[in-house]
Protein backbone atom coordinates (compact mmCIF):
# COMPACT_ATOMS: atom_id res chain seq x y z
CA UNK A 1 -3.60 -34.00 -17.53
CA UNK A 2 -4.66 -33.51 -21.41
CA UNK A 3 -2.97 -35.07 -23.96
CA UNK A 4 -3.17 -34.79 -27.92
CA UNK A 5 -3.64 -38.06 -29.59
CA UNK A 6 -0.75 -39.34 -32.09
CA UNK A 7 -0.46 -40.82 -35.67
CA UNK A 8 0.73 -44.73 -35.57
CA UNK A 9 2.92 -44.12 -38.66
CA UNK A 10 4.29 -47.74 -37.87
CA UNK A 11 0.76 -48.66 -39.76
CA UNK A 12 1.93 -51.44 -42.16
CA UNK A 13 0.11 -49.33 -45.15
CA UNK A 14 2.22 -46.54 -44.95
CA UNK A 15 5.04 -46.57 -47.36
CA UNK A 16 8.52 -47.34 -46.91
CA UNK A 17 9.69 -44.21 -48.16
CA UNK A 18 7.66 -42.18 -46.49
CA UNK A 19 8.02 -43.94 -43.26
CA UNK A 20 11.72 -43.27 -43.44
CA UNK A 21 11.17 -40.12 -44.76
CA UNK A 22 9.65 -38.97 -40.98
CA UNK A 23 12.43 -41.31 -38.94
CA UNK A 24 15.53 -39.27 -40.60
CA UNK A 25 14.67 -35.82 -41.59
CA UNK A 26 13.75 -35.53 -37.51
CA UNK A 27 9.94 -34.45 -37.83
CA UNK A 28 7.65 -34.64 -34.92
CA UNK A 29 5.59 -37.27 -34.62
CA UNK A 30 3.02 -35.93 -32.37
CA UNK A 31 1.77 -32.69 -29.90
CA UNK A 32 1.51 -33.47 -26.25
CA UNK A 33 0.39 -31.22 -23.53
CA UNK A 34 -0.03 -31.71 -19.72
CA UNK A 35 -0.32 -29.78 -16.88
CA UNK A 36 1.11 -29.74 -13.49
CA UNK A 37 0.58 -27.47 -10.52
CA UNK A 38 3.82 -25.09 -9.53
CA UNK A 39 5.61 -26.27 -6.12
CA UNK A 40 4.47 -29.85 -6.99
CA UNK A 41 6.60 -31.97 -5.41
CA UNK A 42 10.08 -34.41 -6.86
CA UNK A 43 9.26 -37.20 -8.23
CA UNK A 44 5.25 -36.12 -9.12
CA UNK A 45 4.31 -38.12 -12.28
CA UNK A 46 3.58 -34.98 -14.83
CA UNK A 47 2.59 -37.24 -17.68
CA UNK A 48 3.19 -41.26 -19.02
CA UNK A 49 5.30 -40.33 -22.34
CA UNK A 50 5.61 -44.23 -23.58
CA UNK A 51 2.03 -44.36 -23.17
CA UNK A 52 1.13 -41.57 -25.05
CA UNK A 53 3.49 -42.20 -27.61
CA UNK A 54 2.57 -45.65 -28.17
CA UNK A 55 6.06 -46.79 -27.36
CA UNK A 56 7.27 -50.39 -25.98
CA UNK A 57 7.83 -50.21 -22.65
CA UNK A 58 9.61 -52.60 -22.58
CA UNK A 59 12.26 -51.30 -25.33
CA UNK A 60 12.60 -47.97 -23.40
CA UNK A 61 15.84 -48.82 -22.37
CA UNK A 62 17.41 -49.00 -25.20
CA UNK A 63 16.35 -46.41 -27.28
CA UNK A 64 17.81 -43.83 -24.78
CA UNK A 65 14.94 -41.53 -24.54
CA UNK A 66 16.21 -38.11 -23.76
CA UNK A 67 14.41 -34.91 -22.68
CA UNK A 68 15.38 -31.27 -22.64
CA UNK A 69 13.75 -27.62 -21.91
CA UNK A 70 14.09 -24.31 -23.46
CA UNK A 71 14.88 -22.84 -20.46
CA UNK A 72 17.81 -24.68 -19.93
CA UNK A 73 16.68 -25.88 -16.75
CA UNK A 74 15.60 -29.42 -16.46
CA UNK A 75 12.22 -28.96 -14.25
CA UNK A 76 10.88 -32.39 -15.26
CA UNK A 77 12.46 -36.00 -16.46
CA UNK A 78 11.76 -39.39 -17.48
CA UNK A 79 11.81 -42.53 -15.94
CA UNK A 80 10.23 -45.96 -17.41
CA UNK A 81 8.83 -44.01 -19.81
CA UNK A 82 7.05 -41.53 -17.19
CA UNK A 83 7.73 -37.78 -17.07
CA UNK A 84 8.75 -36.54 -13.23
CA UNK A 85 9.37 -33.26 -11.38
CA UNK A 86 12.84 -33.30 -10.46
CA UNK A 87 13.29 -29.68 -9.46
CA UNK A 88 10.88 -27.08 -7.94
CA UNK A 89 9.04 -25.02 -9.89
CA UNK A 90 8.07 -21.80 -9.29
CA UNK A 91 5.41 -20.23 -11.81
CA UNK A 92 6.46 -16.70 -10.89
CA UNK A 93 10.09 -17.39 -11.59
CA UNK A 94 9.75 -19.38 -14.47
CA UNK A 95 7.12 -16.94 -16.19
CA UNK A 96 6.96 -13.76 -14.46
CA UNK A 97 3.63 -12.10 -14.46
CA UNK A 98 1.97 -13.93 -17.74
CA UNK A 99 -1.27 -15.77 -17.80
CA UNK A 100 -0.27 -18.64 -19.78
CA UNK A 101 2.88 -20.35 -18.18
CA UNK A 102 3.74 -23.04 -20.67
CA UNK A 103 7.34 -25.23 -20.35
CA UNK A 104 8.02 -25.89 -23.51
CA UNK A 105 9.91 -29.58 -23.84
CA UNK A 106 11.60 -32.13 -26.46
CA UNK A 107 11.26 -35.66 -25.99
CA UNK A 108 14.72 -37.67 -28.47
CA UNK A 109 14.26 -41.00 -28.99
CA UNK A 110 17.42 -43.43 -30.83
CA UNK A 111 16.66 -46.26 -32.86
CA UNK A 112 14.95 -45.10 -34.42
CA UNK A 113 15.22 -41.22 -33.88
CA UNK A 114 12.56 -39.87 -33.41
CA UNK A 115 11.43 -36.10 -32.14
CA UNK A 116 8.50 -35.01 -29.88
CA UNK A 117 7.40 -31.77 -28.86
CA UNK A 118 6.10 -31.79 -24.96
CA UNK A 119 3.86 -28.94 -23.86
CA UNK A 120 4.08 -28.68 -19.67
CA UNK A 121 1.81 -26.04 -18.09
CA UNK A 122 2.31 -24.77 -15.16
CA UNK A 123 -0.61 -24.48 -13.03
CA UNK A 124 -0.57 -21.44 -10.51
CA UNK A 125 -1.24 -21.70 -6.90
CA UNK A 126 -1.69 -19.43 -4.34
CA UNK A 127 1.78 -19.44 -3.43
CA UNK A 128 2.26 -15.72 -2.37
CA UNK A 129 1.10 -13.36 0.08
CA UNK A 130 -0.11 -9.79 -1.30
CA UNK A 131 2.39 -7.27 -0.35
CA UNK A 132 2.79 -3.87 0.02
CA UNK A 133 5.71 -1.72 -1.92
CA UNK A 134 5.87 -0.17 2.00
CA UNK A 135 5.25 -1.57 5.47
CA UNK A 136 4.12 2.43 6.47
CA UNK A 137 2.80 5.34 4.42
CA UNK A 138 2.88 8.53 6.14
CA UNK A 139 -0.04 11.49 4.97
CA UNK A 140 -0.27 14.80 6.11
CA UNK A 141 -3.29 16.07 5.80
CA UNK A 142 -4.65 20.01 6.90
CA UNK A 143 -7.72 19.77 9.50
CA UNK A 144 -9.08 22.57 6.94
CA UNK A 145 -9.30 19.26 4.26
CA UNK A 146 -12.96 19.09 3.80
CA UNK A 147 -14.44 15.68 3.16
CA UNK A 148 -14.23 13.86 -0.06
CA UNK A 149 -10.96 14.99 -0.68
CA UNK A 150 -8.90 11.87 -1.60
CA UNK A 151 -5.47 10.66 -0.47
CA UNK A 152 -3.91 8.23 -3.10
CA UNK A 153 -2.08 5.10 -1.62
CA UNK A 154 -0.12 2.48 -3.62
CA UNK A 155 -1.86 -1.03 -4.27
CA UNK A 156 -0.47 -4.15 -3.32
CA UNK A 157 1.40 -6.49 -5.43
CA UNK A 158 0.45 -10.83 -5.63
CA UNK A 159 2.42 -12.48 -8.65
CA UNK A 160 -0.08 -15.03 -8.57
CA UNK A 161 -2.67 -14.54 -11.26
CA UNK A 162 -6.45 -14.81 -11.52
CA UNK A 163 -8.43 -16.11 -8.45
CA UNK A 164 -5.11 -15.91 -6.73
CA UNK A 165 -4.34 -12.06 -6.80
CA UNK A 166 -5.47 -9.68 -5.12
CA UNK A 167 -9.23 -9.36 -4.93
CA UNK A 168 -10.28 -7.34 -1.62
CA UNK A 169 -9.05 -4.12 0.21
CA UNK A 170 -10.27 -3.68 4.03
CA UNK A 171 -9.39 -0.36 5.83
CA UNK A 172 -9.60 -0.68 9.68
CA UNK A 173 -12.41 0.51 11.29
CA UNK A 174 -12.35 4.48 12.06
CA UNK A 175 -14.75 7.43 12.01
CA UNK A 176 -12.60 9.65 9.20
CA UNK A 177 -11.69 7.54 6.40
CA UNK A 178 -13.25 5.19 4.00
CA UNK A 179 -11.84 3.29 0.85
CA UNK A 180 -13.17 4.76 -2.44
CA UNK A 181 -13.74 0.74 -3.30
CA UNK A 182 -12.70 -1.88 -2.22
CA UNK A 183 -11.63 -4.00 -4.47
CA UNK A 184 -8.64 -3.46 -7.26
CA UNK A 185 -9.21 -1.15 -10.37
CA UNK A 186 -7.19 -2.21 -13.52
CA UNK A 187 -7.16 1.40 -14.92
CA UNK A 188 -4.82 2.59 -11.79
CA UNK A 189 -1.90 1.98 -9.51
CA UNK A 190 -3.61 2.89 -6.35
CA UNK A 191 -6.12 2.81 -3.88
CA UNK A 192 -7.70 6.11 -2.38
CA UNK A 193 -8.71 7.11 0.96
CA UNK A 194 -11.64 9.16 0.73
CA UNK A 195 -11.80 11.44 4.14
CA UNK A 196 -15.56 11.27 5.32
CA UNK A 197 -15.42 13.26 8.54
CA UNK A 198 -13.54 16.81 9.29
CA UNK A 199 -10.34 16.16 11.13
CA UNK A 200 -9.41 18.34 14.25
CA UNK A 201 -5.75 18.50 15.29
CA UNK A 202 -6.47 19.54 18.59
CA UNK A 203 -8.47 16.44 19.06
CA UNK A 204 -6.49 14.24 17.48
CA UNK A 205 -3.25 15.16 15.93
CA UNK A 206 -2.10 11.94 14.86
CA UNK A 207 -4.62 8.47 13.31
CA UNK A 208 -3.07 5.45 12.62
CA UNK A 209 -4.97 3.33 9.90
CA UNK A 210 -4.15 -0.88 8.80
CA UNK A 211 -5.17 -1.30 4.97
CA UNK A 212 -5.49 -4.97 4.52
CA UNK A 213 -5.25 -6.50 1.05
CA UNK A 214 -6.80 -10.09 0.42
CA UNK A 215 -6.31 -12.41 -2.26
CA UNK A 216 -9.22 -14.98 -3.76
CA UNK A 217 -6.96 -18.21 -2.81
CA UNK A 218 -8.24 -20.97 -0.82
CA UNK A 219 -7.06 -20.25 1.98
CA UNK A 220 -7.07 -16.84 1.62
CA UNK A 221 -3.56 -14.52 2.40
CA UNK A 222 -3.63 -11.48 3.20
CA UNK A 223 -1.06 -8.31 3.49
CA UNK A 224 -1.14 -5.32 5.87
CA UNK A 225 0.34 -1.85 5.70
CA UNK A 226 -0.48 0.76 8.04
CA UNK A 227 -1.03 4.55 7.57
CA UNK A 228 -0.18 7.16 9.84
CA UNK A 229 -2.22 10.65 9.30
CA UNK A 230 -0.26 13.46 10.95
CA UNK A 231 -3.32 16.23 11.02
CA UNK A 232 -1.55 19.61 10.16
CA UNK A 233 -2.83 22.37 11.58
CA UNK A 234 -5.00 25.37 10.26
CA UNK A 235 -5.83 28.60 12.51
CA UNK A 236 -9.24 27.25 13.66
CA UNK A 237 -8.67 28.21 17.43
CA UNK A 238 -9.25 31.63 18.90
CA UNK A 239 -6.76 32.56 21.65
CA UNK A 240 -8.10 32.35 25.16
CA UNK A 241 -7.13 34.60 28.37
CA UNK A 242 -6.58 32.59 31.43
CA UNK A 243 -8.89 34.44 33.44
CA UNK A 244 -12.24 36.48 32.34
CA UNK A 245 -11.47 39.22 34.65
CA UNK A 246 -8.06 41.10 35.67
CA UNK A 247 -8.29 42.92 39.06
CA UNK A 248 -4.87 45.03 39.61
CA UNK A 249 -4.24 47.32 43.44
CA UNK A 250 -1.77 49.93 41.72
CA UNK A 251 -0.74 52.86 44.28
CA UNK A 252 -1.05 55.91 42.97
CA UNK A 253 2.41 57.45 41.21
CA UNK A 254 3.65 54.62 40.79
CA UNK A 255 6.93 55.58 38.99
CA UNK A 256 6.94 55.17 35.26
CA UNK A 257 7.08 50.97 33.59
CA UNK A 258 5.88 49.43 36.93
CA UNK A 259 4.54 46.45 36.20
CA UNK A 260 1.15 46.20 36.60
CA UNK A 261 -0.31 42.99 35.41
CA UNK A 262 1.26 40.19 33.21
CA UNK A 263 -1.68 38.67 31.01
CA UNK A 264 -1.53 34.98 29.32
CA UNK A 265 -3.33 33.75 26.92
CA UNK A 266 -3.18 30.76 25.08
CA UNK A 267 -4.09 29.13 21.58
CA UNK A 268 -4.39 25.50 20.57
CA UNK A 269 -3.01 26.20 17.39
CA UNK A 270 0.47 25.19 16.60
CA UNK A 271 3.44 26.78 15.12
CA UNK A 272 3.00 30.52 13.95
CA UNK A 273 -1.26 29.87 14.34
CA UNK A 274 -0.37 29.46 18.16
CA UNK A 275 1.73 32.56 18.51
CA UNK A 276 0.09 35.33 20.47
CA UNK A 277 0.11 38.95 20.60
CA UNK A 278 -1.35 41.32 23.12
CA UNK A 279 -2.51 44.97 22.26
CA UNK A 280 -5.31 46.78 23.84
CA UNK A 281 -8.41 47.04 21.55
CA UNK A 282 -9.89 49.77 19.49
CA UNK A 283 -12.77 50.11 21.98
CA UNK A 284 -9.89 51.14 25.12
CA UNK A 285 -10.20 55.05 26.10
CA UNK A 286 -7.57 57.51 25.08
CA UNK A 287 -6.64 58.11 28.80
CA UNK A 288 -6.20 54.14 29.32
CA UNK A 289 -3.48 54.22 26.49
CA UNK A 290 -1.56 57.32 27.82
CA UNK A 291 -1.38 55.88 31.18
CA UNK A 292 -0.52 52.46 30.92
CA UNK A 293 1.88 50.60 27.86
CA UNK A 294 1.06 46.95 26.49
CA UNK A 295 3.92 44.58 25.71
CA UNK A 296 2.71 42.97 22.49
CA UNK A 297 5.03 40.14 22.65
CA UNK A 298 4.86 39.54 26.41
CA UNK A 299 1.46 40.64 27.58
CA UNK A 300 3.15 42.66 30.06
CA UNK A 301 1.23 46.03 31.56
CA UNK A 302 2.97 48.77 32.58
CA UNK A 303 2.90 52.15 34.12
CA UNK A 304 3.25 54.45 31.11
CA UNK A 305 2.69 58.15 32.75
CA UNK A 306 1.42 59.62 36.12
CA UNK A 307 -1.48 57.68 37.31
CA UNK A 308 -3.86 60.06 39.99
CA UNK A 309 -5.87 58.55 42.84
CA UNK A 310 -7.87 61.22 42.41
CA UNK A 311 -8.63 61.01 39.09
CA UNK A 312 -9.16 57.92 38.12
CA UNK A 313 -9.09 55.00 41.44
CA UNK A 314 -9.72 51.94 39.72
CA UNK A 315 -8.53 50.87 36.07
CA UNK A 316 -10.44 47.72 35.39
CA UNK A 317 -8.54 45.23 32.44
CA UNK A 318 -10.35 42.25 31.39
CA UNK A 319 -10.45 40.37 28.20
CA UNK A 320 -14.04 42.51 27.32
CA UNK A 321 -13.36 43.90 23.33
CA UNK A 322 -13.88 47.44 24.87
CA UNK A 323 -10.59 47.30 27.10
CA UNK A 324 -8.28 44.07 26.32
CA UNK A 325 -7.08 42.39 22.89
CA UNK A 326 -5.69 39.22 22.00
CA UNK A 327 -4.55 38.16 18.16
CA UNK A 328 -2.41 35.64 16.88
């Protein structure tokens, strides 16, 4: 605890008039300052006010000394002389977010009066966890996102100040993101994840991530979020036929939309990049087309006019360019 040294203006060389001059007109005889961590416990001896005043301890008692605070509260008393912590103090509360947390006192003495301006500062601990504005953060992110690209993410709050704030971000270990740094910028609000690796929805649709943010107390604390990554799809997937080759026994006239094959394909895609359609392809003869029809929706072959043993005994559809097509 510091303390300012004091005038004796009891000095037997300073004049009567002036002496009386300071006792009535109320001026300060002195500037004292200590300092006492927040959460300190009642009853924790801030500072020894008869000592450092130069008062008689044993005439304390009757000259009624008296303190008070500018914030209305009284965080800290007196007793034999002795300033105490009565009531908890809480830096944050009592000073918000500022570096300098100063409680700002005045010690009244009677008989004679006398005024004295106490300076108490509060001393932060590391009090307070870092925490995030969310518990979850959920991105959406196209598997087309090409690495580099950055996904902002809001930083996490510590009222404590200095040492005591935040000081460290960790991101769990994974193969696609990174932290762009990690520790806290002053110029911005966030963090950003910096995607390092090419997602692949049908891999992995979904990542879950833990950011961890670390303060510089002793013992450190330390607050999580986590971040889910839903991976949106892009059309990277061709559509696939279920089977390389289609072999079909038709009889010969057959009467006209007997079904002669259903096809199925699928795509990993999702949504309207999964949806299929079925045509045949530019390479298919002009005598394939007049004879059978192609469901584009359904994949569904049928007999579309006379088909002639003689003529033509086998109609081979496979998923080859020159016969079969499949688009989505």
């Amino acid at each position: 605890m510091a303390v300012a040294g004091i005038c004796d203006c009891l000095d037997k060389k300073v004049p009567l008039s002036f002496l009386l001059l300071l006792l009535f007109c109320g001026l300060a005889l002195g500037q004292i300052r200590y300092s006492v961590p927040e959460e300190s416990e009642s009853g924790t001896i801030v500072g020894d006010i008869a000592q450092d005043l130069g008062l008689d301890v044993r005439k304390i008692s009757t000259r009624k000394i008296k303190v008070t605070s500018d914030s209305g509260k009284r965080y800290v008393d007196h007793k034999n002389g002795k300033l105490l912590v009565n009531e908890r103090i809480d830096r944050e509360t009592l000073c918000d977010t500022s570096a300098a947390c100063v409680l700002n006192l005045e010690v009244l003495l009677e008989d004679p009066n006398e005024d004295h301006n106490v300076d108490v500062e509060i001393i932060d601990v590391n009090d307070n966890t870092p925490q995030f504005p969310r518990d979850e953060y959920q991105l959406e992110i196209t598997e087309s996102a090409l690495p580099g690209s950055r996904f902002p993410i809001e930083h996490a709050q510590d009222p404590d100040i200095g040492t005591n704030s935040v000081r460290l971000y960790r991101l769990s270990p994974n193969e696609h993101f990174a932290l762009d740094s990690n520790k806290p910028s002053l110029n911005t609000k966030h963090i950003e994840l910096v995607l390092k690796k090419p997602l692949d929805r049908e891999l992995a649709p979904y990542h879950q991530l833990i950011l961890t943010a670390t303060d510089g107390g002793t013992p450190a604390r330390t607050g999580t979020a986590k971040i889910n990554v839903r991976v949106l799809d892009s059309n990277d997937n061709n559509p696939v036929f279920d089977s390389s080759v289609y072999k079909v026994k038709l009889l010969e006239n057959s009467p006209k939309d007997t079904l002669v094959i259903k096809l199925k394909a699928t795509d990993q895609d999702e949504g309207t990049n999964g949806e299929v359609l079925y045509s045949f392809s530019s390479y298919t003869p002009d005598r394939v087309r007049q004879m059978f029809s192609m469901d584009t929706n359904t994949g569904e072959i049928r007999v579309k006019s006379n088909v002639d043993y003689e003529d033509t005994n086998s109609r081979q559809q496979s998923r080859d360019p020159g016969h079969l097509l499949c688009v989505n």
